[in-house]
Every structure is written in structure tokens, then in C-alpha cells.
N, C-alpha and C. Protein backbone atom coordinates (compact mmCIF):
# COMPACT_ATOMS: atom_id res chain seq x y z
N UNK A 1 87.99 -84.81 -119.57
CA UNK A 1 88.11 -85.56 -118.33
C UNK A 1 89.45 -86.28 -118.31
N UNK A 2 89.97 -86.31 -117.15
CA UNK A 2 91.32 -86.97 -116.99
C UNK A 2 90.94 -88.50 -117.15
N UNK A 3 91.82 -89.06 -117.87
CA UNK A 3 91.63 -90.10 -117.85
C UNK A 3 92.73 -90.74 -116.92
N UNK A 4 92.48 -91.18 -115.19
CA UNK A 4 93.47 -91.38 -114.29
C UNK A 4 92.81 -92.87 -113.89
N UNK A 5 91.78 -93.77 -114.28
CA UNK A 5 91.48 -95.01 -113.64
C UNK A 5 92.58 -95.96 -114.02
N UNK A 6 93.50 -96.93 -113.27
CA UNK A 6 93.69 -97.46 -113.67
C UNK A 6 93.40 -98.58 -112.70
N UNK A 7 93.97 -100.46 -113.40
CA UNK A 7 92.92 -101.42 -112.78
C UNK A 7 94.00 -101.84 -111.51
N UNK A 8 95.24 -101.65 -111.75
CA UNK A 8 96.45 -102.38 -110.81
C UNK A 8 96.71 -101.20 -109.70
N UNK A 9 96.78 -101.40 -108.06
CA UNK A 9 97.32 -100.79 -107.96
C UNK A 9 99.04 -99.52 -107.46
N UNK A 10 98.84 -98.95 -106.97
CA UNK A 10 100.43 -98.44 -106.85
C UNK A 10 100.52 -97.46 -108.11
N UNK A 11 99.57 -97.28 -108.55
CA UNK A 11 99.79 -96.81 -110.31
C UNK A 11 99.53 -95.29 -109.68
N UNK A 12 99.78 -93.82 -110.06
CA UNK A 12 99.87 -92.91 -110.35
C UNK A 12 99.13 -92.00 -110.51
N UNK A 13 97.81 -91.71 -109.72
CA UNK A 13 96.66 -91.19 -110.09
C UNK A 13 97.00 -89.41 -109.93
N UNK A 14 97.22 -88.66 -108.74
CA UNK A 14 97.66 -87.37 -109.03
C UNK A 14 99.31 -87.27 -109.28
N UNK A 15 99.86 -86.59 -110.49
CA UNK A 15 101.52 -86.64 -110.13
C UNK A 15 101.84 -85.25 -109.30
N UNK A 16 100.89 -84.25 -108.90
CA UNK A 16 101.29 -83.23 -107.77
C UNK A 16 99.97 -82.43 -107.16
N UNK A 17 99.62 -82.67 -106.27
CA UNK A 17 98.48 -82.40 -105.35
C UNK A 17 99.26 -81.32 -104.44
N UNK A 18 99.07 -80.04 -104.30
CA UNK A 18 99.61 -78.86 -103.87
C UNK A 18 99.65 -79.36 -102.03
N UNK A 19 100.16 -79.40 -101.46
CA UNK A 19 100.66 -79.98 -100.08
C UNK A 19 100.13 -81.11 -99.69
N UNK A 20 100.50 -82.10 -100.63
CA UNK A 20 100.85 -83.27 -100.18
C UNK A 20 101.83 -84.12 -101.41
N UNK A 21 101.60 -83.71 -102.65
CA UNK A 21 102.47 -84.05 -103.60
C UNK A 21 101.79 -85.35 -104.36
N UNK A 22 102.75 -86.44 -105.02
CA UNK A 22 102.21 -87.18 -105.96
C UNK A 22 101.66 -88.12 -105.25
N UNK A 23 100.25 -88.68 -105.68
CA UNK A 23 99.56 -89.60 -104.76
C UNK A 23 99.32 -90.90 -105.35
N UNK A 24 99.54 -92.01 -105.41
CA UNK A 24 99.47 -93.13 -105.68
C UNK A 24 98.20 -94.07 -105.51
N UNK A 25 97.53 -94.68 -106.36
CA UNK A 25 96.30 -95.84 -106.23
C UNK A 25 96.48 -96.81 -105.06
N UNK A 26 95.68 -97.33 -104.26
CA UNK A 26 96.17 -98.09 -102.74
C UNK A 26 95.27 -99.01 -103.12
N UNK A 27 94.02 -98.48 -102.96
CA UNK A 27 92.64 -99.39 -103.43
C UNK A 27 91.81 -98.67 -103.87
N UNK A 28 90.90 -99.37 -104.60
CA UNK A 28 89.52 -98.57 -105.51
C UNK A 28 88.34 -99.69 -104.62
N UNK A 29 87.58 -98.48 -103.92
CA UNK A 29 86.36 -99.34 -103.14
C UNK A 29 85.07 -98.99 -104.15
N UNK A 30 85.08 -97.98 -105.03
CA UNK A 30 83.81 -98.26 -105.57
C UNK A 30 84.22 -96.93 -106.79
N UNK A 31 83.40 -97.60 -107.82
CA UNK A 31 83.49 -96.80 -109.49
C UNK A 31 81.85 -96.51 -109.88
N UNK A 32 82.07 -95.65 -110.85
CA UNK A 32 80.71 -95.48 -112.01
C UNK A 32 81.48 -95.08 -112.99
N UNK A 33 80.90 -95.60 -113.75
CA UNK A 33 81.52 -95.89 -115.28
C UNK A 33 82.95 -96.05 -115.40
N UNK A 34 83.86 -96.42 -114.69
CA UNK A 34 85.50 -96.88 -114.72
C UNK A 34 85.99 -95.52 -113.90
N UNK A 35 85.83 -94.46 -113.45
CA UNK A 35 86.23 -94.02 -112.47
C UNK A 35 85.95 -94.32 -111.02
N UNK A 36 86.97 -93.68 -110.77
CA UNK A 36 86.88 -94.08 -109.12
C UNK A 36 86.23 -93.03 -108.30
N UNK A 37 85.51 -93.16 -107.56
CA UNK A 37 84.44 -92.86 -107.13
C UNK A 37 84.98 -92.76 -105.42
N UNK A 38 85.50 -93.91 -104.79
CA UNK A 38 85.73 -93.61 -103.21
C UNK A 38 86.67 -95.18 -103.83
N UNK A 39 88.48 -94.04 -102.60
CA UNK A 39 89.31 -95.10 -102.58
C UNK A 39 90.41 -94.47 -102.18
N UNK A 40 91.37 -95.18 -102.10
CA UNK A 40 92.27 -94.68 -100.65
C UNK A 40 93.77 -94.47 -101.73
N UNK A 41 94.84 -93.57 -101.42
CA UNK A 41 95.68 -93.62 -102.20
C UNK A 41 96.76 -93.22 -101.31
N UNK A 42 97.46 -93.83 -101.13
CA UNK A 42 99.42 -93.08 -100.43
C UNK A 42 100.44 -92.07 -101.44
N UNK A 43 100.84 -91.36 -100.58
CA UNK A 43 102.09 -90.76 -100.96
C UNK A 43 103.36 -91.29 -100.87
N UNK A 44 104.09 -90.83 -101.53
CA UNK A 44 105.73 -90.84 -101.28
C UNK A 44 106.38 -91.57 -100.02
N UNK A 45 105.85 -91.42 -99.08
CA UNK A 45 106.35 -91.38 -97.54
C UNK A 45 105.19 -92.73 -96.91
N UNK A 46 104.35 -93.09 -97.94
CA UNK A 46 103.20 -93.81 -97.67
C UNK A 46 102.52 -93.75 -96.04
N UNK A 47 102.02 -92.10 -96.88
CA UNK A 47 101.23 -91.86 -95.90
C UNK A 47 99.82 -91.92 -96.60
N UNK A 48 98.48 -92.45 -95.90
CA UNK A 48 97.16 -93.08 -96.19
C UNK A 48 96.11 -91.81 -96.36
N UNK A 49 95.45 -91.81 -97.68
CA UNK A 49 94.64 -90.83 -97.45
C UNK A 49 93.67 -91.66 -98.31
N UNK A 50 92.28 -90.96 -98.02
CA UNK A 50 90.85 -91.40 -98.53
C UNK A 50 90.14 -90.33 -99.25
N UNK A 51 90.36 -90.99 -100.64
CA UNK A 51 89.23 -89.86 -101.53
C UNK A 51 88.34 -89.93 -101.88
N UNK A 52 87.08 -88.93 -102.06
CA UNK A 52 86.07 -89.21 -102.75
C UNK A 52 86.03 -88.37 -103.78
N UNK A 53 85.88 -88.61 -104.90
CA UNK A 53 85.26 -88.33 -106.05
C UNK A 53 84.19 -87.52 -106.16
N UNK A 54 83.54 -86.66 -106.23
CA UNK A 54 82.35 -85.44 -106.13
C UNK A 54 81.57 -85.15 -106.90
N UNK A 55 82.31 -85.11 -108.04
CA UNK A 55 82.04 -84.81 -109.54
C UNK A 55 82.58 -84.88 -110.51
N UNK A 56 81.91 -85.36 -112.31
CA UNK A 56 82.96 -85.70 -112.60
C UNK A 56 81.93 -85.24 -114.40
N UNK A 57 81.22 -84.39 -114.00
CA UNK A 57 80.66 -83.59 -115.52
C UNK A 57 81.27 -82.52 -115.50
N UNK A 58 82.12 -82.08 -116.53
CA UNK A 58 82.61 -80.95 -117.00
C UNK A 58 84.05 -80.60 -116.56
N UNK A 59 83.93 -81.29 -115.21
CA UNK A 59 84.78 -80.43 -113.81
C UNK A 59 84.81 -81.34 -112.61
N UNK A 60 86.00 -82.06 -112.91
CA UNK A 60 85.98 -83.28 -111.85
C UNK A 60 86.90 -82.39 -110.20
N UNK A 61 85.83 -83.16 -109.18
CA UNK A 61 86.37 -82.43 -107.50
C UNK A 61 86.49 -83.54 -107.24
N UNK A 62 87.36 -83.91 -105.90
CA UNK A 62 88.08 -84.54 -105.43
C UNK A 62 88.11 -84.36 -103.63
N UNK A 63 87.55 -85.00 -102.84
CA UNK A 63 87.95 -84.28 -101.37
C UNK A 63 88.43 -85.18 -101.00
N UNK A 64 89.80 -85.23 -100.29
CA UNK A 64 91.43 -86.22 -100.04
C UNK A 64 91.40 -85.63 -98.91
N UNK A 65 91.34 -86.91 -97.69
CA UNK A 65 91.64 -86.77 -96.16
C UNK A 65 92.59 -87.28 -96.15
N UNK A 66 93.52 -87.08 -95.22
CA UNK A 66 94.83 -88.11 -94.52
C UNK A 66 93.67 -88.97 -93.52
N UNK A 67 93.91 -90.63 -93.58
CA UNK A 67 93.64 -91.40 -93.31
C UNK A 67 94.26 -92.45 -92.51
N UNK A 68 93.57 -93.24 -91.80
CA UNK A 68 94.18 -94.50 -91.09
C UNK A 68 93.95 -95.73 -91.54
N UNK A 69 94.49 -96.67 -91.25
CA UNK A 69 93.72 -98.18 -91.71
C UNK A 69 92.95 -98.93 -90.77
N UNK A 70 92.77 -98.43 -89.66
CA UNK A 70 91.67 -98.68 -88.82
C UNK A 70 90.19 -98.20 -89.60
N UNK A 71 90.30 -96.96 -89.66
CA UNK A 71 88.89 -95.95 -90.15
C UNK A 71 88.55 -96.61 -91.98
N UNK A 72 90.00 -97.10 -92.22
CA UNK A 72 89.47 -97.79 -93.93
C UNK A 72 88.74 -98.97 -93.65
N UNK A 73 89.32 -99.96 -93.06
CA UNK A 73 88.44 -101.24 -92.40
C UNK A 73 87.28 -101.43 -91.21
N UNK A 74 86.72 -99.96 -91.05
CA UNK A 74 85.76 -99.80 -90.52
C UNK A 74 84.88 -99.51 -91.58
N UNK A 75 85.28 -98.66 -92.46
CA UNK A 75 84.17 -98.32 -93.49
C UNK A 75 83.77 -99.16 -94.33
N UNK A 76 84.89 -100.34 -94.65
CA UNK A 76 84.83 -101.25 -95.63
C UNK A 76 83.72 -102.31 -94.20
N UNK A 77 83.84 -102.63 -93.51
CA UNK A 77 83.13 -103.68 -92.76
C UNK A 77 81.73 -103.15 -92.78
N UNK A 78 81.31 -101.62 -93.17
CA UNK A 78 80.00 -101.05 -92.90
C UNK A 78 80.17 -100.69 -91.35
N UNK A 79 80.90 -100.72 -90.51
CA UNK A 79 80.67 -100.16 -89.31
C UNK A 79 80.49 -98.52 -89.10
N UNK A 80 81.13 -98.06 -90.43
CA UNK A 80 81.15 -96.69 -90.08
C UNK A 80 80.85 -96.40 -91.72
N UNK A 81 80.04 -94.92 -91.77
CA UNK A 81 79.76 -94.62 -93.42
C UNK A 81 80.75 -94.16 -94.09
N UNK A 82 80.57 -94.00 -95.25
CA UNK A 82 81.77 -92.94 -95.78
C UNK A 82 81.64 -91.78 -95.30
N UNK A 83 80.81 -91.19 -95.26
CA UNK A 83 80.81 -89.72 -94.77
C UNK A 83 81.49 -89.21 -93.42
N UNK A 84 81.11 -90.56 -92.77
CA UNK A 84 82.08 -90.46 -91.42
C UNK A 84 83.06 -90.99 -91.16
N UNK A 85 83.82 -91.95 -92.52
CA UNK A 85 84.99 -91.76 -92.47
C UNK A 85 85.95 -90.89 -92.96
N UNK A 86 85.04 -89.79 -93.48
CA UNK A 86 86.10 -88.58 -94.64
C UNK A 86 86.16 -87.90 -93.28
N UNK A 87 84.98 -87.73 -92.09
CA UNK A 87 85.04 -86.71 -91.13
C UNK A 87 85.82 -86.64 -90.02
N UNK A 88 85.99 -88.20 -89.91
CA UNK A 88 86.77 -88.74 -88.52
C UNK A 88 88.28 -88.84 -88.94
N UNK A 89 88.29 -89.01 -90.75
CA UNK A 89 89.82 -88.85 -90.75
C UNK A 89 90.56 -87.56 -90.47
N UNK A 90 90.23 -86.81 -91.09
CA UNK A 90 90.68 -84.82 -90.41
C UNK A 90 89.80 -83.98 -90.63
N UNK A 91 89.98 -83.27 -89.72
CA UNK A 91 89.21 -81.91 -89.91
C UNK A 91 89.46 -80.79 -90.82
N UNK A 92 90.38 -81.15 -91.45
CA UNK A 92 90.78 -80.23 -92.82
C UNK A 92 91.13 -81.18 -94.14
N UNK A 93 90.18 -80.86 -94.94
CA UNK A 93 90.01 -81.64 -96.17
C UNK A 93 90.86 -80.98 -97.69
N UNK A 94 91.65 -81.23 -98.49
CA UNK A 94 91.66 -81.03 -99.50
C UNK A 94 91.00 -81.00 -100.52
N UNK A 95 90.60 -80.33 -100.86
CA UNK A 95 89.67 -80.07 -102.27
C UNK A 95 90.16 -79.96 -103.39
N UNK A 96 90.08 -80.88 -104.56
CA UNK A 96 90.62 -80.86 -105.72
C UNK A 96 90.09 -80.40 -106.92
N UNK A 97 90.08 -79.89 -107.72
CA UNK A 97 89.41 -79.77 -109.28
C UNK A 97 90.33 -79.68 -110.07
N UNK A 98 89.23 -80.20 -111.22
CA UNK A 98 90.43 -80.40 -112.32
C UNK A 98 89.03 -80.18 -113.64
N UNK A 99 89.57 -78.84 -114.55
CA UNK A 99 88.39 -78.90 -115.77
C UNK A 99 89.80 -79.31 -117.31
N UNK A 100 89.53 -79.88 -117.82
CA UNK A 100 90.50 -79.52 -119.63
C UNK A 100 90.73 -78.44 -119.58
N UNK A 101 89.97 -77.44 -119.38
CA UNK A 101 90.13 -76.15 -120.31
C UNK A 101 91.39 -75.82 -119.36
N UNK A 102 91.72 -75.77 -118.29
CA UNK A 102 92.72 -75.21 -117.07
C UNK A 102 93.70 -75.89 -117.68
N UNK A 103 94.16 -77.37 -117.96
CA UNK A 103 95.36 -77.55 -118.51
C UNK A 103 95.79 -77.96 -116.82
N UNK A 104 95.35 -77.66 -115.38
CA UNK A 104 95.83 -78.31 -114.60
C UNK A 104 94.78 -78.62 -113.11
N UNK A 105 95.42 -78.58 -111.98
CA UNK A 105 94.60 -78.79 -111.23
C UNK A 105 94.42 -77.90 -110.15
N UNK A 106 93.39 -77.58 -109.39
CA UNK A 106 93.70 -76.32 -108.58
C UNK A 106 93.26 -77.03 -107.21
N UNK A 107 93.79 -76.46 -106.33
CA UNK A 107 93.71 -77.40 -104.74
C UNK A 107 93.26 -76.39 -104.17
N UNK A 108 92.99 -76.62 -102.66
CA UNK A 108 92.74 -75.32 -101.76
C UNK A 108 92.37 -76.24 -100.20
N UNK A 109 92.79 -76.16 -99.49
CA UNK A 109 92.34 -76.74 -97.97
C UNK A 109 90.87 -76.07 -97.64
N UNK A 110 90.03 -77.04 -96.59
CA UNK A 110 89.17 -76.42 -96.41
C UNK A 110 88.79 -77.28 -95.08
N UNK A 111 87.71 -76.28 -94.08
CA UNK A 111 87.79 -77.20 -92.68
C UNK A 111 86.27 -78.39 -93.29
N UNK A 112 86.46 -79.50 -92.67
CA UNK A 112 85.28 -80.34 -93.10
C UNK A 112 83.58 -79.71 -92.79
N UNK A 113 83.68 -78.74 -91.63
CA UNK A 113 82.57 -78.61 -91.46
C UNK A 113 81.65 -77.62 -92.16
N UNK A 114 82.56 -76.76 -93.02
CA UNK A 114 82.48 -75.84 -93.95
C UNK A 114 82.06 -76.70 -95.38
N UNK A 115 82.16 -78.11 -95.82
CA UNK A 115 82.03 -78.34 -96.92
C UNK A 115 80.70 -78.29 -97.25
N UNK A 116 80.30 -77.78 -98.52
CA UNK A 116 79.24 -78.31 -99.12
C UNK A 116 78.11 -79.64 -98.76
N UNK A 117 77.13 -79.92 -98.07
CA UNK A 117 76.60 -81.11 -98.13
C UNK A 117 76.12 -81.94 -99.24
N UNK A 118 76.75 -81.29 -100.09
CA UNK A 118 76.20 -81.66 -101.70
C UNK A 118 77.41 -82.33 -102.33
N UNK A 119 78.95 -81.57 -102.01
CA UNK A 119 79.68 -82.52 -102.03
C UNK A 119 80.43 -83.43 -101.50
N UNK A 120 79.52 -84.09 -100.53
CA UNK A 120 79.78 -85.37 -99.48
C UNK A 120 79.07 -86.87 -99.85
N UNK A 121 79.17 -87.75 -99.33
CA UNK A 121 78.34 -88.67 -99.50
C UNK A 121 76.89 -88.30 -98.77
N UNK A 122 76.03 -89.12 -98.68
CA UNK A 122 74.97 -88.93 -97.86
C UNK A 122 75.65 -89.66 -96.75
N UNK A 123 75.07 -89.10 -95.59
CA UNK A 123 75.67 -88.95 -94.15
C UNK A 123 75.12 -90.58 -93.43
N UNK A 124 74.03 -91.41 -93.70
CA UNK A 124 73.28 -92.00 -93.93
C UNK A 124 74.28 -93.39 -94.90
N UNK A 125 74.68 -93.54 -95.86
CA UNK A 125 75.33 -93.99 -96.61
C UNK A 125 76.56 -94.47 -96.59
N UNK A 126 76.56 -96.65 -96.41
CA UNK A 126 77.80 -97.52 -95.86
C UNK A 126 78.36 -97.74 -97.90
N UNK A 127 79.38 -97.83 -97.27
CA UNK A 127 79.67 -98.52 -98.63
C UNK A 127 79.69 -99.90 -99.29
N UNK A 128 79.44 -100.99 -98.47
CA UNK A 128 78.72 -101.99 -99.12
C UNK A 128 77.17 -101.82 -98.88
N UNK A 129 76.34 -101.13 -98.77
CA UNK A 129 74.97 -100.85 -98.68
C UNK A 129 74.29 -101.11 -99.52
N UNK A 130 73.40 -102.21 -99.61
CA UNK A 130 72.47 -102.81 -100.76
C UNK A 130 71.10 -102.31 -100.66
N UNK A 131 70.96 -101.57 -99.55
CA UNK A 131 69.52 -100.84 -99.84
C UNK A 131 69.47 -99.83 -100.82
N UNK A 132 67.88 -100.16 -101.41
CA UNK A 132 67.36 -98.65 -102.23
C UNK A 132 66.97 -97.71 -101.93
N UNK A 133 67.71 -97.04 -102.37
CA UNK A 133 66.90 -95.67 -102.15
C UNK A 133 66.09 -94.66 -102.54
């Protein structure tokens, strides 16, 4: 597993993401076990994108929208879920993986409505949300 959490940010999390390039820590909105889990990171040109984290046994995925700071402070207020802020940010998502054994990372675009519902949040699901489920 990559070890990319770090606690400050501006720090360095991908150094080359295949069309969009090196992406930088902005904020960390939520972790399990010291990774980051959902959080927003800029490029070069500080342009805003929002990632979520997918998976992270064996074979860590990654789905990175270009983002606004309207749609970040909607999600952070609970007005809007995560799921519908990965959806409302673009309709074409980056998909990331990354296993050890590869030695790197492999990308691929994909349209949002095509993704997996398995690797999304639940649709249902704010990110300060204190209910159980």
C-alpha cells in the first residue's frame, strides 16, 4: 500500500495522474485508519478536484472529479451527499489504481454513469452523517 497520508496540507499525494498530472493535498474530509478516504486535492494550475478513495485491500482505486468550491461547501454543510457531489462535479470521472506488485499506477477515464455502484459512496450518504446504519 502506498503510503501517501500526510497530516499538513499542499503535500504531494499523486506525483503523475495520466491527464491531469501531479495532484496536491487541499483538504482531508474523512479517513479510516490514516488514509484518506474523501478529500479534495489541486493541481499545478490549482485547479479543484474531489476524491474518493474506493478501496484500499490489496489494490487501492481512486475516483478524482474536477471540482468547485461551491459543490465542496455544499457537501461539507450536508446539503448535498458525497455521491452527488462526485456526480454534479463531471460527468467523466478518473479512475485510479494502484497494486505494489505494478510498481505504478494505472488511470483510465470513465463516464460517471457507467461506474460501478459498489465503487461510489452510498447515494443516500452526507458526510457529516451521524446516523447508523
Amino acid at each position: 500500500m502506498i503510503n501517501v497520508f500526510e497530516q499538513k496540507t499542499k503535500a504531494l499525494y499523486f506525483a503523475t495522474i495520466p491527464y491531469i498530472g501531479a495532484l496536491y493535498y487541499n483538504e482531508i474530509f474523512f479517513c479510516f485508519e490514516d488514509i484518506p478516504i474523501i478529500f479534495s486535492c489541486i493541481d499545478r494550475k490549482q485547479n479543484l478536484y474531489l476524491c474518493h478513495c474506493n478501496e484500499i485491500r490489496g489494490i487501492q482505486k481512486w475516483n478524482i472529479v474536477p471540482t468547485t468550491d461551491s459543490i465542496i461547501e455544499d457537501m461539507c454543510a450536508d446539503r448535498i451527499t458525497v455521491y452527488e457531489a462526485l456526480k454534479h462535479s463531471s460527468s467523466e470521472v478518473i479512475c485510479v489504481e494502484y497494486k505494489k506488485e505494478w510498481g505504478t499506477i494505472k488511470a483510465y477515464k470513465r463516464n460517471f454513469a457507467y461506474l460501478d455502484l459498489l465503487d461510489l459512496p452510498d447515494t443516500d450518504a452526507y458526510l457529516y452523517d451521524t446516523k447508523d446504519y
